[in-house]
N, C-alpha and C. Protein backbone atom coordinates (compact mmCIF):
# COMPACT_ATOMS: atom_id res chain seq x y z
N UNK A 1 0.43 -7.44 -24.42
CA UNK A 1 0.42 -7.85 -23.03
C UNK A 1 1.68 -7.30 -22.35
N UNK A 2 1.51 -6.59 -21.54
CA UNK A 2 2.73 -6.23 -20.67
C UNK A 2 3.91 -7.18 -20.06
N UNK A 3 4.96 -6.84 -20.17
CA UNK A 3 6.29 -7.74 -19.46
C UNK A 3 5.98 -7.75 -18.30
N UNK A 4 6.15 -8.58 -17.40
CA UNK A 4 6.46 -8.53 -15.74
C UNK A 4 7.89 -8.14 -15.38
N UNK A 5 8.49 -8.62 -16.16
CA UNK A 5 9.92 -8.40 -15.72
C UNK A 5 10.53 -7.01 -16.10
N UNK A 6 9.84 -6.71 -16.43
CA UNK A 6 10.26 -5.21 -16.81
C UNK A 6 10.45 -4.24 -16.08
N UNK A 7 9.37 -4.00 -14.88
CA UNK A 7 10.06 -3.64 -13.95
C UNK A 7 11.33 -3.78 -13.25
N UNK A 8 11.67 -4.94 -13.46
CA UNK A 8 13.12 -5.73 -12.93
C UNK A 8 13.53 -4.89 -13.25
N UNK A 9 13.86 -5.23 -14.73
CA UNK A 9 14.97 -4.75 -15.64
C UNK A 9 14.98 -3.41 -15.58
N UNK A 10 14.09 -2.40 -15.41
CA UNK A 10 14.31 -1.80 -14.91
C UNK A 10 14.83 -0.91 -13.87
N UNK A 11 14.66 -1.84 -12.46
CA UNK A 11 15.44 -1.42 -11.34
C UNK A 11 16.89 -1.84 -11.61
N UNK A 12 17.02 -2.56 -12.56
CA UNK A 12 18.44 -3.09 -12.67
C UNK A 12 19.14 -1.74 -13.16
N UNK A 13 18.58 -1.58 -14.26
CA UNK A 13 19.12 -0.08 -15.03
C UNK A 13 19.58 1.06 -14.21
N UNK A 14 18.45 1.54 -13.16
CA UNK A 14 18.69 2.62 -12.19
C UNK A 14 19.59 2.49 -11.07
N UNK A 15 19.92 1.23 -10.76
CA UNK A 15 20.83 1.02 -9.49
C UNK A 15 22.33 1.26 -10.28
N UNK A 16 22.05 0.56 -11.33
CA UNK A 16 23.22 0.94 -12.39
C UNK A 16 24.13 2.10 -12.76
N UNK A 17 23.12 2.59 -12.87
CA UNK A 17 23.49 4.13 -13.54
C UNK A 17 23.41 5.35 -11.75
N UNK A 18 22.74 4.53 -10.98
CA UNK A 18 23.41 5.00 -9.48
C UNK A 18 22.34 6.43 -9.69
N UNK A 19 21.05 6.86 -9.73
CA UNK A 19 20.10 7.73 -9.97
C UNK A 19 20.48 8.48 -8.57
N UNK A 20 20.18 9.65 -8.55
CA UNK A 20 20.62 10.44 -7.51
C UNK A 20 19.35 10.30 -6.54
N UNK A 21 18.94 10.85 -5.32
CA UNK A 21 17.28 10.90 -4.86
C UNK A 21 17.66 12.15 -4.29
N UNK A 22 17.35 12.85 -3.79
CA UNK A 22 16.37 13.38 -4.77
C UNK A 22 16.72 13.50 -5.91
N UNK A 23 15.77 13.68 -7.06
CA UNK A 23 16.35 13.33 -8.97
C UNK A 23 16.55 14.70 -8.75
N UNK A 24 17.24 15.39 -9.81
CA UNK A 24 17.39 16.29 -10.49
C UNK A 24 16.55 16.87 -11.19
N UNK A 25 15.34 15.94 -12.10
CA UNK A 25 14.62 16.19 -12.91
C UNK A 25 13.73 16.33 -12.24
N UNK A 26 12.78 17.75 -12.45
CA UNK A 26 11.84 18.44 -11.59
C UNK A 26 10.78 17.76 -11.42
N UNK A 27 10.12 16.90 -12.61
CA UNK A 27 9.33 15.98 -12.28
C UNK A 27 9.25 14.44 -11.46
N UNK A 28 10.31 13.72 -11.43
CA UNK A 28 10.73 13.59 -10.73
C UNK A 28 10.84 13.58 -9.48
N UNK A 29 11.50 14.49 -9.12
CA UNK A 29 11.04 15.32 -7.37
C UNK A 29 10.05 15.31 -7.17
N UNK A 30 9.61 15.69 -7.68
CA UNK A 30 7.97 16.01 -7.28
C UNK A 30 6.84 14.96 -6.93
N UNK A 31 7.23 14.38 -7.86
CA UNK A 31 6.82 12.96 -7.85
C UNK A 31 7.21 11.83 -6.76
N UNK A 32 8.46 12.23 -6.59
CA UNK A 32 8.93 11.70 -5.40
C UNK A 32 8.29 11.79 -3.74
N UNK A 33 8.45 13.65 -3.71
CA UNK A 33 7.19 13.57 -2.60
C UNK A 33 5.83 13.76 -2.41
N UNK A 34 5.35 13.17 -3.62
CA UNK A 34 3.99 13.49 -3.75
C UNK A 34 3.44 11.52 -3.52
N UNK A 35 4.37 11.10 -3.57
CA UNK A 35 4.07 9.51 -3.31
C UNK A 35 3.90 9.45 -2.13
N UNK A 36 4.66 10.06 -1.08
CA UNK A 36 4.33 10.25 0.84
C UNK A 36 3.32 10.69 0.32
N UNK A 37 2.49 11.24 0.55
CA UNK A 37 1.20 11.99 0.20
C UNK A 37 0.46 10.99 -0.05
N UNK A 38 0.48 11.02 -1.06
CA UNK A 38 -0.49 9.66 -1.60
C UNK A 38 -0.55 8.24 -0.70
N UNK A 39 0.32 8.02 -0.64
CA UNK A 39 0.58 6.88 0.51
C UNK A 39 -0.14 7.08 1.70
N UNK A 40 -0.63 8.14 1.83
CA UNK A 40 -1.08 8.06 3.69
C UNK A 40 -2.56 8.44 3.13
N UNK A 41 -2.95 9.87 2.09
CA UNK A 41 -3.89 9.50 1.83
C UNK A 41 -5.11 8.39 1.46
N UNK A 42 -4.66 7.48 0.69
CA UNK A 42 -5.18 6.29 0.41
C UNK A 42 -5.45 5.39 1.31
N UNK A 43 -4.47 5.10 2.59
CA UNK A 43 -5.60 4.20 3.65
C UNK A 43 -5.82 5.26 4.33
N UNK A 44 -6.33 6.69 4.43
CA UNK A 44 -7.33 7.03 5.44
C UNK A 44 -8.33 6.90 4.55
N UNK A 45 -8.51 7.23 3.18
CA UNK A 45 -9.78 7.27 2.19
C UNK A 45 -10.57 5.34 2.67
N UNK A 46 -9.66 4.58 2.96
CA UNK A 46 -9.69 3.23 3.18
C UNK A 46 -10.36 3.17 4.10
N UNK A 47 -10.30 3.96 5.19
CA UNK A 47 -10.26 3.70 6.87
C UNK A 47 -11.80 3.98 7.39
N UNK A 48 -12.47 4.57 6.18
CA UNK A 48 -13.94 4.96 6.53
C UNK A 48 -14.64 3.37 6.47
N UNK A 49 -14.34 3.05 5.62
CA UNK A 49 -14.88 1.51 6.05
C UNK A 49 -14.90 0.85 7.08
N UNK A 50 -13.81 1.14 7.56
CA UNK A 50 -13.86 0.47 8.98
C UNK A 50 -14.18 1.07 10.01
N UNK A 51 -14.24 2.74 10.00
CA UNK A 51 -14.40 3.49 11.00
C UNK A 51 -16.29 2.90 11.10
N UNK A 52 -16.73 2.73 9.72
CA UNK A 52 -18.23 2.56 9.64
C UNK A 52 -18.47 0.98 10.29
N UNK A 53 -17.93 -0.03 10.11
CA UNK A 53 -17.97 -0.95 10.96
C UNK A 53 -17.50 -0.97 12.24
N UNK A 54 -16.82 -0.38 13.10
CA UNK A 54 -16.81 0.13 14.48
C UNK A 54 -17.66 0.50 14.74
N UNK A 55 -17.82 2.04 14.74
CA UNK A 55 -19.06 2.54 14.74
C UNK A 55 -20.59 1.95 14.89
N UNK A 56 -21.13 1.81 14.03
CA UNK A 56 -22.22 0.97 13.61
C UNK A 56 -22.72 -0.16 14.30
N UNK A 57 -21.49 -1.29 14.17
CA UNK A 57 -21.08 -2.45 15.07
C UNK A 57 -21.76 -3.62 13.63
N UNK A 58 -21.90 -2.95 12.77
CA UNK A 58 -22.92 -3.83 11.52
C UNK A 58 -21.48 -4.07 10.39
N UNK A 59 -21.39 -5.37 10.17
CA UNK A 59 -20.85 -5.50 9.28
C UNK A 59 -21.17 -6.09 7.45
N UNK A 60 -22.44 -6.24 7.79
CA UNK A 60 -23.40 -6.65 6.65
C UNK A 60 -22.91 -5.74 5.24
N UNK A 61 -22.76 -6.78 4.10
CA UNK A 61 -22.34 -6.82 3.18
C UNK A 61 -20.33 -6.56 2.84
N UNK A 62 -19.89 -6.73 3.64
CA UNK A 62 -18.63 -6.58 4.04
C UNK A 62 -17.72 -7.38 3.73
N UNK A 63 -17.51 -8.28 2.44
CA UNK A 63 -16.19 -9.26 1.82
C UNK A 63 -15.19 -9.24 2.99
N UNK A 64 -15.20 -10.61 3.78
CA UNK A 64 -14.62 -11.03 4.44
C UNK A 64 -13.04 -11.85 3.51
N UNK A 65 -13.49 -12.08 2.53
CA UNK A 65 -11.99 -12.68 1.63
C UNK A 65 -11.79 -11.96 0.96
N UNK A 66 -12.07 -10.43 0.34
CA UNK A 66 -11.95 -9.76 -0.03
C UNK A 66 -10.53 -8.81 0.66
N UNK A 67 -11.20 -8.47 2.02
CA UNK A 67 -10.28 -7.61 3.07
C UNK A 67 -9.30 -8.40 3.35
N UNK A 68 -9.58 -9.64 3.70
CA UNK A 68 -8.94 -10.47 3.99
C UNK A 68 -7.45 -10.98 2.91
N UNK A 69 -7.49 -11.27 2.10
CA UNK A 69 -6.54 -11.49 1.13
C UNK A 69 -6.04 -10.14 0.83
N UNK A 70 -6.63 -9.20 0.88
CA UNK A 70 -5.83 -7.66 0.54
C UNK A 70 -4.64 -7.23 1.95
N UNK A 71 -5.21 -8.15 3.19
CA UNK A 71 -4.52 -7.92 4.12
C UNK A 71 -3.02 -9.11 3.94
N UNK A 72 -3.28 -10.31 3.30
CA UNK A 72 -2.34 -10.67 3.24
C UNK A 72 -1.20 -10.92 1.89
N UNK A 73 -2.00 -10.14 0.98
CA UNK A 73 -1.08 -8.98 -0.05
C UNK A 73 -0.39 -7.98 0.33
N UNK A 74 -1.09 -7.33 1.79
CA UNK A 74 -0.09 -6.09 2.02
C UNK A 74 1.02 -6.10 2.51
N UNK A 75 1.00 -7.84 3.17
CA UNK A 75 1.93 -8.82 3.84
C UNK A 75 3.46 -8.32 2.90
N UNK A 76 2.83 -9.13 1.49
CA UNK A 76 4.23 -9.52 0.61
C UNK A 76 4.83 -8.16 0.04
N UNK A 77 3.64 -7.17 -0.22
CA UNK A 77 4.18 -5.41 -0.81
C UNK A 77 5.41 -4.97 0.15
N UNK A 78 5.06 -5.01 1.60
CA UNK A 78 5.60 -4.85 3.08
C UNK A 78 6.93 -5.44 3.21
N UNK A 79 7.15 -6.80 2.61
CA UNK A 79 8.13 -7.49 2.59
C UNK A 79 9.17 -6.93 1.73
N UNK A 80 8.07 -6.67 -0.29
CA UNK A 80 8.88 -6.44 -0.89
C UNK A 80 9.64 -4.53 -0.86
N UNK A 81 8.80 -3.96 -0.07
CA UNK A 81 9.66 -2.53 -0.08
C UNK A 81 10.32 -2.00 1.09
N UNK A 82 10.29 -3.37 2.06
CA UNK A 82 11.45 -3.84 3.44
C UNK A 82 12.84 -4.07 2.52
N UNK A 83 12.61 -5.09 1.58
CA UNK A 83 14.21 -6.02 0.54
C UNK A 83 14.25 -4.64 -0.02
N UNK A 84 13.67 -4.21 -1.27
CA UNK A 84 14.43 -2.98 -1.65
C UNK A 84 14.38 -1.53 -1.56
N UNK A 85 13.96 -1.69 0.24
CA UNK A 85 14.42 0.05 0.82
C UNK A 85 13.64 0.86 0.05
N UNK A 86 12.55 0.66 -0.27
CA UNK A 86 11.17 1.46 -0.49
C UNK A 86 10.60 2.34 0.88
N UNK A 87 10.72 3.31 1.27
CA UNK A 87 9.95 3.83 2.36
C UNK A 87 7.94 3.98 1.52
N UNK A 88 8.42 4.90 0.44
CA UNK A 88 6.85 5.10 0.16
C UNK A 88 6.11 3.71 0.30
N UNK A 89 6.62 2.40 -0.04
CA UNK A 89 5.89 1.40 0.10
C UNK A 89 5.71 0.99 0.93
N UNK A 90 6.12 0.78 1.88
CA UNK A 90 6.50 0.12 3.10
C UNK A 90 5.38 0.90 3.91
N UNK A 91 5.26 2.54 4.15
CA UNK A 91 4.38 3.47 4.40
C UNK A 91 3.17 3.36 4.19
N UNK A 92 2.33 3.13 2.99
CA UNK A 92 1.36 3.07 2.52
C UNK A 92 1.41 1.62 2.88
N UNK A 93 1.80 0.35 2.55
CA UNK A 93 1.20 -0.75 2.65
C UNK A 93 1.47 -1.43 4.13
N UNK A 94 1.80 -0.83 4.90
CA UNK A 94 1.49 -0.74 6.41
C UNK A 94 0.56 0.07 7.39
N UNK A 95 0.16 0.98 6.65
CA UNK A 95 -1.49 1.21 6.56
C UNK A 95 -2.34 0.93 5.84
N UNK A 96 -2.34 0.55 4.80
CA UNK A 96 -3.29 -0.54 4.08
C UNK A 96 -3.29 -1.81 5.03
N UNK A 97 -2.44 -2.64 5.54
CA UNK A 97 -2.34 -3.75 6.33
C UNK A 97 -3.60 -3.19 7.77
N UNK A 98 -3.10 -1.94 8.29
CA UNK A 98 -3.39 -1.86 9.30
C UNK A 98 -5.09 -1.89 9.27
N UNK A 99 -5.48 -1.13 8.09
CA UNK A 99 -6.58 -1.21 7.41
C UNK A 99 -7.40 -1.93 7.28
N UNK A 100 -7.09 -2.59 6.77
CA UNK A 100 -7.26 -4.23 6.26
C UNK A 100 -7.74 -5.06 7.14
N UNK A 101 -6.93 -5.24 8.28
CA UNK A 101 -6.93 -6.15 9.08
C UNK A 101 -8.16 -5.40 10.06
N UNK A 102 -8.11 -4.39 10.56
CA UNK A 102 -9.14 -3.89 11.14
C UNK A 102 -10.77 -4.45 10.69
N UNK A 103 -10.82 -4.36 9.40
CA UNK A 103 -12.14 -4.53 8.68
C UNK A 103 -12.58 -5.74 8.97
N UNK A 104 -11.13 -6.81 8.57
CA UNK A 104 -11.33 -8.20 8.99
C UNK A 104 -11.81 -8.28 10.00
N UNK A 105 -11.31 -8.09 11.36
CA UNK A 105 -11.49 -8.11 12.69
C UNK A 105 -13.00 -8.04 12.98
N UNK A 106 -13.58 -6.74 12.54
CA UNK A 106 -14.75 -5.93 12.50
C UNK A 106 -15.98 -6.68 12.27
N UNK A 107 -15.60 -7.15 10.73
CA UNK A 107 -16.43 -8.32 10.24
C UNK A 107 -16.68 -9.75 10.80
N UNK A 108 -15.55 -10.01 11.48
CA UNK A 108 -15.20 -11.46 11.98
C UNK A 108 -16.42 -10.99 13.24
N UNK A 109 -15.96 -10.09 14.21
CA UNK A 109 -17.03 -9.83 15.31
C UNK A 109 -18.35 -8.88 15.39
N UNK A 110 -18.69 -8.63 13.97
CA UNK A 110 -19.82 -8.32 13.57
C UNK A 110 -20.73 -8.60 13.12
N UNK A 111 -20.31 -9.49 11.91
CA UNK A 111 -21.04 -10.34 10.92
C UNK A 111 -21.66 -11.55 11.23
């Protein structure tokens, strides 16, 4: 079973040892800006859902606590990569939020 805290302990390690950003290590980098990327990709791949409930104006079969609780998960992600100066997170889960909440909306005046 995986640690939870391990991640901790982990960020503990890297603030520690004072990691450079950009890393040095080529993978790394890369990895670094390939997370912007990914981050914006993923709620537009998201956004067809909702573009299809606009659209349409049909929200049938559409998890209303589904969207709904993912919108107020994106709440606490938002919070947590606000406290430790995460841009990639903060990025992505403020379009996931924006996402999210749209669908809700959609569904609430569709369904």
């Amino acid at each position: 079973m995986p640690n939870p805290i391990h991640h901790i302990h982990k960020r503990k390690i890297i603030h520690q040892k004072k990691e450079r950003y950009p890393s040095e290590n080529l993978f790394k980098n890369y990895l670094d800006k390939i997370v912007y990327i990914i981050g914006v990709l993923g709620p537009i791949s998201g956004s067809f859902q909702a573009i299809k409930i606009w659209q349409d104006k049909v929200a049938e079969g559409v998890s209303l606590i589904m969207f709904g609780s993912c919108a107020i998960f994106n709440i606490v992600w938002i919070m947590y990569g606000i406290i430790h100066k995460e841009k990639p997170i903060i990025l992505m889960y403020c379009l996931w939020f924006i996402i999210n909440t749209s669908v809700v909306i959609g569904t609430i005046i569709y369904n």
